[in-house]
C-alpha atoms as a PDB file:
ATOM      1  CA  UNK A   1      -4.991  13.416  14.898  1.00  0.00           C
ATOM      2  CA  UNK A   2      -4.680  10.724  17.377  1.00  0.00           C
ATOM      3  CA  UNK A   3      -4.889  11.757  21.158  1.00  0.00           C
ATOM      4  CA  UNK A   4      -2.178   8.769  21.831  1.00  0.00           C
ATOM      5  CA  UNK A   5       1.760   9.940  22.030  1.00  0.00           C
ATOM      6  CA  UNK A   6       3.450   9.502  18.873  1.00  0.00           C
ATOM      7  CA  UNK A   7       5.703   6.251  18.091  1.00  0.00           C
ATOM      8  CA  UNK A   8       8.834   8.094  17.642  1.00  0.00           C
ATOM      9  CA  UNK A   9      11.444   7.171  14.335  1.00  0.00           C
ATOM     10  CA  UNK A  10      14.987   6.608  15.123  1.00  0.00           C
ATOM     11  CA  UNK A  11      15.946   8.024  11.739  1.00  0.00           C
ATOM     12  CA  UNK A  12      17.500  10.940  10.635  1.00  0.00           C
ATOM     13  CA  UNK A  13      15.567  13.517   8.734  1.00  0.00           C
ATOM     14  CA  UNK A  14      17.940  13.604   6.096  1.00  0.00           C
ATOM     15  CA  UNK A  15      18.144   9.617   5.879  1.00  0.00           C
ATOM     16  CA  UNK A  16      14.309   9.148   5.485  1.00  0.00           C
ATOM     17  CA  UNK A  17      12.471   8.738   1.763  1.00  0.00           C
ATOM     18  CA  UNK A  18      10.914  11.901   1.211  1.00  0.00           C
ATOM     19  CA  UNK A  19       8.695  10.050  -1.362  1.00  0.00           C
ATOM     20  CA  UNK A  20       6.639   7.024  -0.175  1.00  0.00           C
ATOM     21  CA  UNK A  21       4.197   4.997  -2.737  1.00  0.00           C
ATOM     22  CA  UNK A  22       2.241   2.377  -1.326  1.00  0.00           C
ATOM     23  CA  UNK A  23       0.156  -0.686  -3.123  1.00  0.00           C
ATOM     24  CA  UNK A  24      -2.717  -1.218  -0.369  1.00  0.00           C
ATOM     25  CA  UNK A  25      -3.313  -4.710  -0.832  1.00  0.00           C
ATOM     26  CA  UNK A  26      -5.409  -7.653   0.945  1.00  0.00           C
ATOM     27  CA  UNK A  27      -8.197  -5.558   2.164  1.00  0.00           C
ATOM     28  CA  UNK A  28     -10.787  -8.352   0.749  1.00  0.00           C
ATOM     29  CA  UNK A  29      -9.115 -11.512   2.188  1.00  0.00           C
ATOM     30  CA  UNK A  30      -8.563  -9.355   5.532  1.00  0.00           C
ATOM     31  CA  UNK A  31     -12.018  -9.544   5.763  1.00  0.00           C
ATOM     32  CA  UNK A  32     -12.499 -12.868   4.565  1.00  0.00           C
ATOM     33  CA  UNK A  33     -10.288 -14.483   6.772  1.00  0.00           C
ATOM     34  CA  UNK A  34     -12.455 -12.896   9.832  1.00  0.00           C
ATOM     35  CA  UNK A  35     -15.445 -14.129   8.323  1.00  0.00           C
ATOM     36  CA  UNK A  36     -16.461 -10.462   7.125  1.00  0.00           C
ATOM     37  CA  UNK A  37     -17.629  -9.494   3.760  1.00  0.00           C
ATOM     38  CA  UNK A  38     -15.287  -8.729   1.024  1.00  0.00           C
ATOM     39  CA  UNK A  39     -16.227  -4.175   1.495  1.00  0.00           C
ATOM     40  CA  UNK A  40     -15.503  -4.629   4.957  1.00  0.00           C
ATOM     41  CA  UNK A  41     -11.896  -4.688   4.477  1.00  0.00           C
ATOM     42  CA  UNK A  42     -12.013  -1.960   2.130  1.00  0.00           C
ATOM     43  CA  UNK A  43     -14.190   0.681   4.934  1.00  0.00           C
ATOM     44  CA  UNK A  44     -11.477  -0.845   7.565  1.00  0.00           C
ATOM     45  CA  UNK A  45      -8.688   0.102   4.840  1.00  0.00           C
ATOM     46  CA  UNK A  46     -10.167   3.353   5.053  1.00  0.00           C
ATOM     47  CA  UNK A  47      -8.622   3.980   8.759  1.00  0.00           C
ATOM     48  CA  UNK A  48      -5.023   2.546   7.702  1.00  0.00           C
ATOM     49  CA  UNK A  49      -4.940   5.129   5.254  1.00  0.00           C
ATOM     50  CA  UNK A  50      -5.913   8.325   7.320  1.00  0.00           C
ATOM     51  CA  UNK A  51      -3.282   7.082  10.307  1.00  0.00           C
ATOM     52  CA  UNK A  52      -0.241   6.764   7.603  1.00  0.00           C
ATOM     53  CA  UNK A  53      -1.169   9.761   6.123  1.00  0.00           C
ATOM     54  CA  UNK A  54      -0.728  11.180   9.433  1.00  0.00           C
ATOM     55  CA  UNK A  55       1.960   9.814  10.423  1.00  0.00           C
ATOM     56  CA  UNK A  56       3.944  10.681   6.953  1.00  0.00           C
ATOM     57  CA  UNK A  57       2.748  14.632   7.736  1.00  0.00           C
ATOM     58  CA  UNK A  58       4.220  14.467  11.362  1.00  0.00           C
ATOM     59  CA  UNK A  59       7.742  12.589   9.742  1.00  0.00           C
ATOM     60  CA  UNK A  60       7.607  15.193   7.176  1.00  0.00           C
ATOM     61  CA  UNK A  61       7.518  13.559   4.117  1.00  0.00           C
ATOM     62  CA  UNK A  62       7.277  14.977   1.000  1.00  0.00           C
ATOM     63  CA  UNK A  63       4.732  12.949  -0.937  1.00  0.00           C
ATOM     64  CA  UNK A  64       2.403   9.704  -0.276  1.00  0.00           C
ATOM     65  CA  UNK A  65       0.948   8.174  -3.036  1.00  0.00           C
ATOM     66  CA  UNK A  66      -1.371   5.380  -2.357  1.00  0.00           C
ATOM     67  CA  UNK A  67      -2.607   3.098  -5.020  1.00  0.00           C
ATOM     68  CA  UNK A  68      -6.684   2.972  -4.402  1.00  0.00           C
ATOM     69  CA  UNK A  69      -7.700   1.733  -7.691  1.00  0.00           C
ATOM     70  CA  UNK A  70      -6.395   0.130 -10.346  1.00  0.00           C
ATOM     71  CA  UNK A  71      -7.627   0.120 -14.061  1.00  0.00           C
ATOM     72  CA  UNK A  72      -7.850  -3.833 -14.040  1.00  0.00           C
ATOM     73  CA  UNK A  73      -9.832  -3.554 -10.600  1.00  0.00           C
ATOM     74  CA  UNK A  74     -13.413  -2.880 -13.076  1.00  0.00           C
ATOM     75  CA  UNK A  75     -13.408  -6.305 -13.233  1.00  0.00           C
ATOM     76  CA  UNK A  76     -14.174  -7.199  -9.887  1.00  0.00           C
ATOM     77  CA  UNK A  77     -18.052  -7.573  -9.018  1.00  0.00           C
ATOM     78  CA  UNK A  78     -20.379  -4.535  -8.981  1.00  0.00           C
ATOM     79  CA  UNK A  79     -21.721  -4.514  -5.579  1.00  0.00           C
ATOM     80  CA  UNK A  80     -17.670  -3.873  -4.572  1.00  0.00           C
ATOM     81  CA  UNK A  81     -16.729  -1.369  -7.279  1.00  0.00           C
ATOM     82  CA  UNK A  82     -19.732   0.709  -5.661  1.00  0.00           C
ATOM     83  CA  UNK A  83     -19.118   0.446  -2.322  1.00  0.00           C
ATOM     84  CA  UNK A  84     -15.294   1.386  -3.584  1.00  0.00           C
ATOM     85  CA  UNK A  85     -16.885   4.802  -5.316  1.00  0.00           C
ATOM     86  CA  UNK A  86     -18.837   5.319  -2.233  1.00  0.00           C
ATOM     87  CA  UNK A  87     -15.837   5.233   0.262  1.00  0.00           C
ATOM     88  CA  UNK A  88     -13.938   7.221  -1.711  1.00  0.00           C
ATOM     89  CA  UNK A  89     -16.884   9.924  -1.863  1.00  0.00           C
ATOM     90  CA  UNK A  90     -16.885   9.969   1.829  1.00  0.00           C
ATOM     91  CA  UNK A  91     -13.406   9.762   1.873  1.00  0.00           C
ATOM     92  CA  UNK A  92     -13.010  13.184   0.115  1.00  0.00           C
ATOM     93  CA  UNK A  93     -16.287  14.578   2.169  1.00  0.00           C
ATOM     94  CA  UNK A  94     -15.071  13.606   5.587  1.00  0.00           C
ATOM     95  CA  UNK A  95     -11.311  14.219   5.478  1.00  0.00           C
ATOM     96  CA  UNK A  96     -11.692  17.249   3.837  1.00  0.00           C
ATOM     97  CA  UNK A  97     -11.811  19.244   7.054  1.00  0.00           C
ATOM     98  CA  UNK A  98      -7.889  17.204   8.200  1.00  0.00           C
ATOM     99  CA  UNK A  99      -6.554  17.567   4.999  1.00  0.00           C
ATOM    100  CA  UNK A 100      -6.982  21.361   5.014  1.00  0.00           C
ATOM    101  CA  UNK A 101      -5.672  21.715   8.617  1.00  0.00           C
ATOM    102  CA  UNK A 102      -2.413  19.866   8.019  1.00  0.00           C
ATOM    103  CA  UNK A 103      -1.738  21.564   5.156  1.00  0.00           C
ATOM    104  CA  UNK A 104      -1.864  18.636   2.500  1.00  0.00           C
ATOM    105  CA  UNK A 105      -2.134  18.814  -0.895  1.00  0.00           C
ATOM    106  CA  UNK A 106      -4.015  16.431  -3.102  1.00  0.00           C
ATOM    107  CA  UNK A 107      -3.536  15.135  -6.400  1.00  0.00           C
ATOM    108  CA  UNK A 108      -5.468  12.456  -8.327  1.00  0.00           C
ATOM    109  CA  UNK A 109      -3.831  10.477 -11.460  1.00  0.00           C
ATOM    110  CA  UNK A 110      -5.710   8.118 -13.577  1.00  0.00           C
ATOM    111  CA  UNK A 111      -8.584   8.458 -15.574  1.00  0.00           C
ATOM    112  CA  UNK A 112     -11.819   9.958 -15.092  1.00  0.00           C
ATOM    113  CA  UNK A 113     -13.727   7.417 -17.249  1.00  0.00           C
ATOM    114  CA  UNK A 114     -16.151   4.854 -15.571  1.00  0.00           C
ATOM    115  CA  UNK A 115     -15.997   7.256 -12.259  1.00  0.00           C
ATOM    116  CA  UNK A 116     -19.425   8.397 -11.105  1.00  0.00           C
ATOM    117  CA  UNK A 117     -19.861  12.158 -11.259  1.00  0.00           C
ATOM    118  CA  UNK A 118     -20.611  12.580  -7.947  1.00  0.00           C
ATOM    119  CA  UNK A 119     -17.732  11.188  -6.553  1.00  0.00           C
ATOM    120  CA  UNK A 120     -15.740  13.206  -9.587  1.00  0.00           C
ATOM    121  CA  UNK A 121     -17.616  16.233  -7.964  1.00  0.00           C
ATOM    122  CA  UNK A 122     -15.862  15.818  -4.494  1.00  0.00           C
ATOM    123  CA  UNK A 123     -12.583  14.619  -5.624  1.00  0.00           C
ATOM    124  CA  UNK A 124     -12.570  17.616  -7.586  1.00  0.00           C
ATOM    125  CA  UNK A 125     -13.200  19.850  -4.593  1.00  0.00           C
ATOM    126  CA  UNK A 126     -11.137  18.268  -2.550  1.00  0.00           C
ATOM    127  CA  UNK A 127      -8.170  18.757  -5.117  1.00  0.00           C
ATOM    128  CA  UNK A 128      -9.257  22.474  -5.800  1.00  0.00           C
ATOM    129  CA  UNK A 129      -9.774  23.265  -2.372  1.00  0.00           C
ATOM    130  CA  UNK A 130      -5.969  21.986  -1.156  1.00  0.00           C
ATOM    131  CA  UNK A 131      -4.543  23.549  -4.343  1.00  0.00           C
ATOM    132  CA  UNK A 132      -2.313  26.202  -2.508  1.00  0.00           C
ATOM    133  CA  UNK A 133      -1.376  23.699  -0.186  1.00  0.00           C
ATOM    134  CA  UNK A 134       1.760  23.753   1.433  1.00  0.00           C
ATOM    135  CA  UNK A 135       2.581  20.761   3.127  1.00  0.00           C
ATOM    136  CA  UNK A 136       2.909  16.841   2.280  1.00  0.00           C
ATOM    137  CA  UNK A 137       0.979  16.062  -0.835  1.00  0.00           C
ATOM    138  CA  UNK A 138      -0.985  13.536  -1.283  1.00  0.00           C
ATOM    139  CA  UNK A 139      -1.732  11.354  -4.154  1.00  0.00           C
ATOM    140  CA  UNK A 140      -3.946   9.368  -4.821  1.00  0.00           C
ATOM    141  CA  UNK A 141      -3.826   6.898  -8.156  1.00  0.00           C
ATOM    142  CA  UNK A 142      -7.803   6.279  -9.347  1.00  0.00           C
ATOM    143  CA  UNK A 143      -8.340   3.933 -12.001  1.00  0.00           C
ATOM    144  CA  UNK A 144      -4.680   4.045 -12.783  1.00  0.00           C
ATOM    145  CA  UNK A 145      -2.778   1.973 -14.768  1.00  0.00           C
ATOM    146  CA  UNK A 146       1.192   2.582 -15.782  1.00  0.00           C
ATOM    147  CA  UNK A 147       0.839   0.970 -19.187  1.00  0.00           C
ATOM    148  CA  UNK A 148      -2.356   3.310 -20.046  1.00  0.00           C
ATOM    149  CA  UNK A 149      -0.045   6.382 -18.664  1.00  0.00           C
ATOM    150  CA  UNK A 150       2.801   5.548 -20.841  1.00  0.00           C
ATOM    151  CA  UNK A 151       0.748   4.939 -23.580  1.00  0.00           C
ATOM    152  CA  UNK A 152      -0.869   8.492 -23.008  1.00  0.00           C
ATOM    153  CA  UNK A 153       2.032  10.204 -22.995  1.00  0.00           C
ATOM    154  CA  UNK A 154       3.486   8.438 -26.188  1.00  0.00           C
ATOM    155  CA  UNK A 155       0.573   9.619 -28.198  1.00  0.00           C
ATOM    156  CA  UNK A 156       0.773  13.103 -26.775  1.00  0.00           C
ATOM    157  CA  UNK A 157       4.198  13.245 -28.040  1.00  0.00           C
ATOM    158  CA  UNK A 158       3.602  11.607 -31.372  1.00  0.00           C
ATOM    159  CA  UNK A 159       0.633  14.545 -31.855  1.00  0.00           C
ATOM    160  CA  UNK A 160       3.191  17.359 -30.873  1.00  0.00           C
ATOM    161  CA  UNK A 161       6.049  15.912 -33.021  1.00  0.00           C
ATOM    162  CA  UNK A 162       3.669  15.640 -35.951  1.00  0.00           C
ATOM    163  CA  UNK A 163       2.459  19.070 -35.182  1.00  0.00           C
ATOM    164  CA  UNK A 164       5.864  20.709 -35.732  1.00  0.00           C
ATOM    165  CA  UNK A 165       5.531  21.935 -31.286  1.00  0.00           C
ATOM    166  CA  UNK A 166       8.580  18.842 -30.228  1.00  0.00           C
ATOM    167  CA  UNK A 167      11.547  17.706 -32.138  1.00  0.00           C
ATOM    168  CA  UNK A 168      11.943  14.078 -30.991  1.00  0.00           C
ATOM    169  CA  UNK A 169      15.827  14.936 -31.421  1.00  0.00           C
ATOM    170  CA  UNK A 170      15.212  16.843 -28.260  1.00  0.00           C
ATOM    171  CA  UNK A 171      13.619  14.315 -25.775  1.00  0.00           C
ATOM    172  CA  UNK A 172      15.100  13.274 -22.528  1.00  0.00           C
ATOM    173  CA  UNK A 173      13.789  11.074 -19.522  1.00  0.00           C
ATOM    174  CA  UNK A 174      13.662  14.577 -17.713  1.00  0.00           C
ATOM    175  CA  UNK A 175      11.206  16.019 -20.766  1.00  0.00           C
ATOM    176  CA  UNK A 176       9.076  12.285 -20.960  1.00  0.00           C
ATOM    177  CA  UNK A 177       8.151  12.484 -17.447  1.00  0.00           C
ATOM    178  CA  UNK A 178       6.392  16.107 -18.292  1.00  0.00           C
ATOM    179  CA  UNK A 179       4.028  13.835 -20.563  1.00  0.00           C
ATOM    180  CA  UNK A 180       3.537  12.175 -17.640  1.00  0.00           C
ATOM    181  CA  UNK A 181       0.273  12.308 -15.250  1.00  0.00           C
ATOM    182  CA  UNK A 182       2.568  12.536 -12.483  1.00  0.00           C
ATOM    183  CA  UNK A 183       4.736  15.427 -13.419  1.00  0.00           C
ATOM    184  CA  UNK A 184       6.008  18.407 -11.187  1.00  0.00           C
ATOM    185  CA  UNK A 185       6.725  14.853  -9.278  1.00  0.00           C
ATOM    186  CA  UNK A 186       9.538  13.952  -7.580  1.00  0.00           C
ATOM    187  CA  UNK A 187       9.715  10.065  -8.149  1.00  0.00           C
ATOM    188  CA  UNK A 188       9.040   7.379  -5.265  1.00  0.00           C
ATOM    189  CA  UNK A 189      12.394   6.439  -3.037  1.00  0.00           C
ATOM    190  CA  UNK A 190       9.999   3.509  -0.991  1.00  0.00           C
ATOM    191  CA  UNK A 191       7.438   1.194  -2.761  1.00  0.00           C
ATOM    192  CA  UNK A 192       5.347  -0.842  -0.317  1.00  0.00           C
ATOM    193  CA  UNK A 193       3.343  -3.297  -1.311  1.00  0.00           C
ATOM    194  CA  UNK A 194       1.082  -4.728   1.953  1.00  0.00           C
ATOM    195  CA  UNK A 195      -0.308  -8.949   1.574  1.00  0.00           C
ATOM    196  CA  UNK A 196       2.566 -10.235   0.677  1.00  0.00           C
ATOM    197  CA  UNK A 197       2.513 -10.016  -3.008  1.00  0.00           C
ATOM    198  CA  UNK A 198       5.627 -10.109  -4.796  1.00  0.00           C
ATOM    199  CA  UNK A 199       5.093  -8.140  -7.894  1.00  0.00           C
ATOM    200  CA  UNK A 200       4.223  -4.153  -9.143  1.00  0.00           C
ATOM    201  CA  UNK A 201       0.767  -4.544 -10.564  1.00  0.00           C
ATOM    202  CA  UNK A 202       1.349  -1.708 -13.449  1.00  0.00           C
ATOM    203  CA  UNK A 203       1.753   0.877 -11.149  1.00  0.00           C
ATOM    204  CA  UNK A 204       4.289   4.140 -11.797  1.00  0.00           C
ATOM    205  CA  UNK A 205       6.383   1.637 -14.048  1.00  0.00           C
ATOM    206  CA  UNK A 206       8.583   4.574 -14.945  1.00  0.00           C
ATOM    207  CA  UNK A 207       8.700   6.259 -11.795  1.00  0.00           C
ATOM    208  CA  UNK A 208       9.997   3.269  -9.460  1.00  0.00           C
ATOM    209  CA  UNK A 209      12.797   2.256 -11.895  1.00  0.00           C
ATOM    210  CA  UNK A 210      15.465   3.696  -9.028  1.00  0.00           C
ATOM    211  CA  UNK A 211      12.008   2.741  -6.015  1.00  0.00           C
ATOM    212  CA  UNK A 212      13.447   0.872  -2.946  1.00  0.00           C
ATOM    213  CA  UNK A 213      11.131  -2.393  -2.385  1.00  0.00           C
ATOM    214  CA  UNK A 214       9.534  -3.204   0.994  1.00  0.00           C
ATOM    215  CA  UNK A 215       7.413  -5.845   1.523  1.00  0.00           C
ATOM    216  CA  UNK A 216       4.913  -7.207   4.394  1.00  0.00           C
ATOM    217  CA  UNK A 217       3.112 -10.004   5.217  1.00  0.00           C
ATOM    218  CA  UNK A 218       0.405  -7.857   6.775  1.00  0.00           C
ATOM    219  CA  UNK A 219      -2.827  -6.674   4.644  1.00  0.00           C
ATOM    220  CA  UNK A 220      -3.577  -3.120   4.264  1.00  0.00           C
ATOM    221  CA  UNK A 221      -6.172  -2.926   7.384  1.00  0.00           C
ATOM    222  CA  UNK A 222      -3.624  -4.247   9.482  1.00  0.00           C
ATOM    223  CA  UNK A 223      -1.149  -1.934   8.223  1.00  0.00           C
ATOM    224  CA  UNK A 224      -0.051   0.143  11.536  1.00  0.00           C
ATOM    225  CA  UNK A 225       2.358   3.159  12.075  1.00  0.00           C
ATOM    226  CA  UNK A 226       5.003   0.646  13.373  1.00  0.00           C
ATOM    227  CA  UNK A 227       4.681  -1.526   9.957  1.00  0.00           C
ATOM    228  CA  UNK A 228       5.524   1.950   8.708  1.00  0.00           C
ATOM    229  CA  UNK A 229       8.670   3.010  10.922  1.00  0.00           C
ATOM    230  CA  UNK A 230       9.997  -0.529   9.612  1.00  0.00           C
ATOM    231  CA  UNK A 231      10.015   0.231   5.734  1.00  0.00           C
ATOM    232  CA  UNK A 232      11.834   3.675   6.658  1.00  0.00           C
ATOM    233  CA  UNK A 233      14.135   2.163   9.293  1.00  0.00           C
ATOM    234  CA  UNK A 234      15.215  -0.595   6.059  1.00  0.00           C
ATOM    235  CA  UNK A 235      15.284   2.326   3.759  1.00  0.00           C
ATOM    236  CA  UNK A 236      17.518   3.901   5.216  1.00  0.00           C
ATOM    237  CA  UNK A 237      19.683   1.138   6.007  1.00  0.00           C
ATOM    238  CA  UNK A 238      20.123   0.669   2.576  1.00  0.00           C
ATOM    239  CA  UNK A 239      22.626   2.050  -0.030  1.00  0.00           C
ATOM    240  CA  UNK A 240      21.245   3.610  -2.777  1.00  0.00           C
ATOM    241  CA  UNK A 241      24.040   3.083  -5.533  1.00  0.00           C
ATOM    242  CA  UNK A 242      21.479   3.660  -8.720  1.00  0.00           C
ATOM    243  CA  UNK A 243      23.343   1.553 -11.040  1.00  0.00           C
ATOM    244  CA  UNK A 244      26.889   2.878  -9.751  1.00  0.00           C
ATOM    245  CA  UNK A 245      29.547   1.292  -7.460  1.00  0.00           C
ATOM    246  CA  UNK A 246      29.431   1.564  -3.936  1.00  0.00           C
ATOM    247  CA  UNK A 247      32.053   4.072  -2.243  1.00  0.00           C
END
């Protein structure tokens, strides 16, 4: 944790999102616009992560779940997608030691497939060893892609219904989100997207139908514990009506 005195949150407990997800954009053109190369921005991402995962533990949250990679991100060029795989390696290495002191819990969605093994080997420890966790929880979405999780779960249903296990008669939202690779879940109250970019980039399309929306200017290295403190601050000044009338 940081030896500097905590920024503190003039908001209620009880009026603060227990559920934060967070689209890390503009780590490339960060780096670009300081004349740095494009991985840069992602190791300097890196250290905007581990201080709003910190913060969210100290404010209690329930869940953070931070969009690192994106299915349509194999497309970008291969010297990045490996220095991606090797950050996030490290990543589960080095803050292995602060996760299990503060009690978090991690969780990885996505799929496994184009992954190296070694960096599947300590995500995998990482996840087993914060298992009985008790604290905030922590997930991270790895080559994750809402579309590709909705089509998942649709053909996992379609195989139990033609089984004879599910009677379609029987399905709810509450039951489709079990097919989901977030369930046990609760769904996001905050979606911030960092950059500036006005749009959800096929992530948790089911889960953020009821999401508030923040947005910032600032890219994801820049992204500080006061840029944080803002989103909840506009949360909470918000009235959640979910479709009804306000009172």
């Amino acid at each position: 944790m940081s030896s500097t005195a905590p920024i503190e949150l003039d908001v209620p407990r009880e009026d603060r999102p227990q559920h934060i997800a967070i689209i890390m954009d503009g780590n490339g053109r960060w780096a670009e616009r300081q004349g740095l190369p494009r991985v840069e921005g992602h190791r300097r991402g890196v250290a905007s992560v581990r201080r709003t995962v910190e913060e969210g533990v100290r404010l209690g949250l329930e869940q953070i779940t931070l969009y690192c990679l994106s299915s349509e991100n194999w497309k970008r060029p291969q010297r990045e997608l490996e220095f991606l795989m090797h950050l996030l390696e490290q990543y589960m290495i080095e803050e292995r030691t602060t996760i299990m002191d503060q009690d978090i819990s991690v969780r990885v969605i996505g799929r496994r497939d184009g992954i190296p093994d070694a960096t599947l080997r300590e995500m995998d420890k990482t996840v087993s060893m914060s298992d009985q966790a008790g604290g905030m929880r922590l997930c991270l979405a790895i080559n994750y892609g809402a579309r590709r999780e909705l089509l998942d779960a649709i053909q996992r249903i379609a195989r139990e219904v033609r089984e004879g296990s599910l009677d379609p008669e029987k399905l709810s939202e509450e039951s489709i989100s079990e097919y989901l690779y977030t369930r046990g879940m609760v769904d996001p109250d905050l979606l911030i997207r960092t950059a500036g970019e006005m749009r959800i980039s096929n992530f948790l399309l089911w889960q953020i139908s009821y999401a508030e929306l923040w947005v910032t200017q600032k890219c994801w290295p820049e992204f500080e514990i006061e840029h944080l403190h803002q989103a909840i601050q506009d949360y909470a000044a918000r009235e959640r009506r979910f479709g009804g009338l306000s009172t």
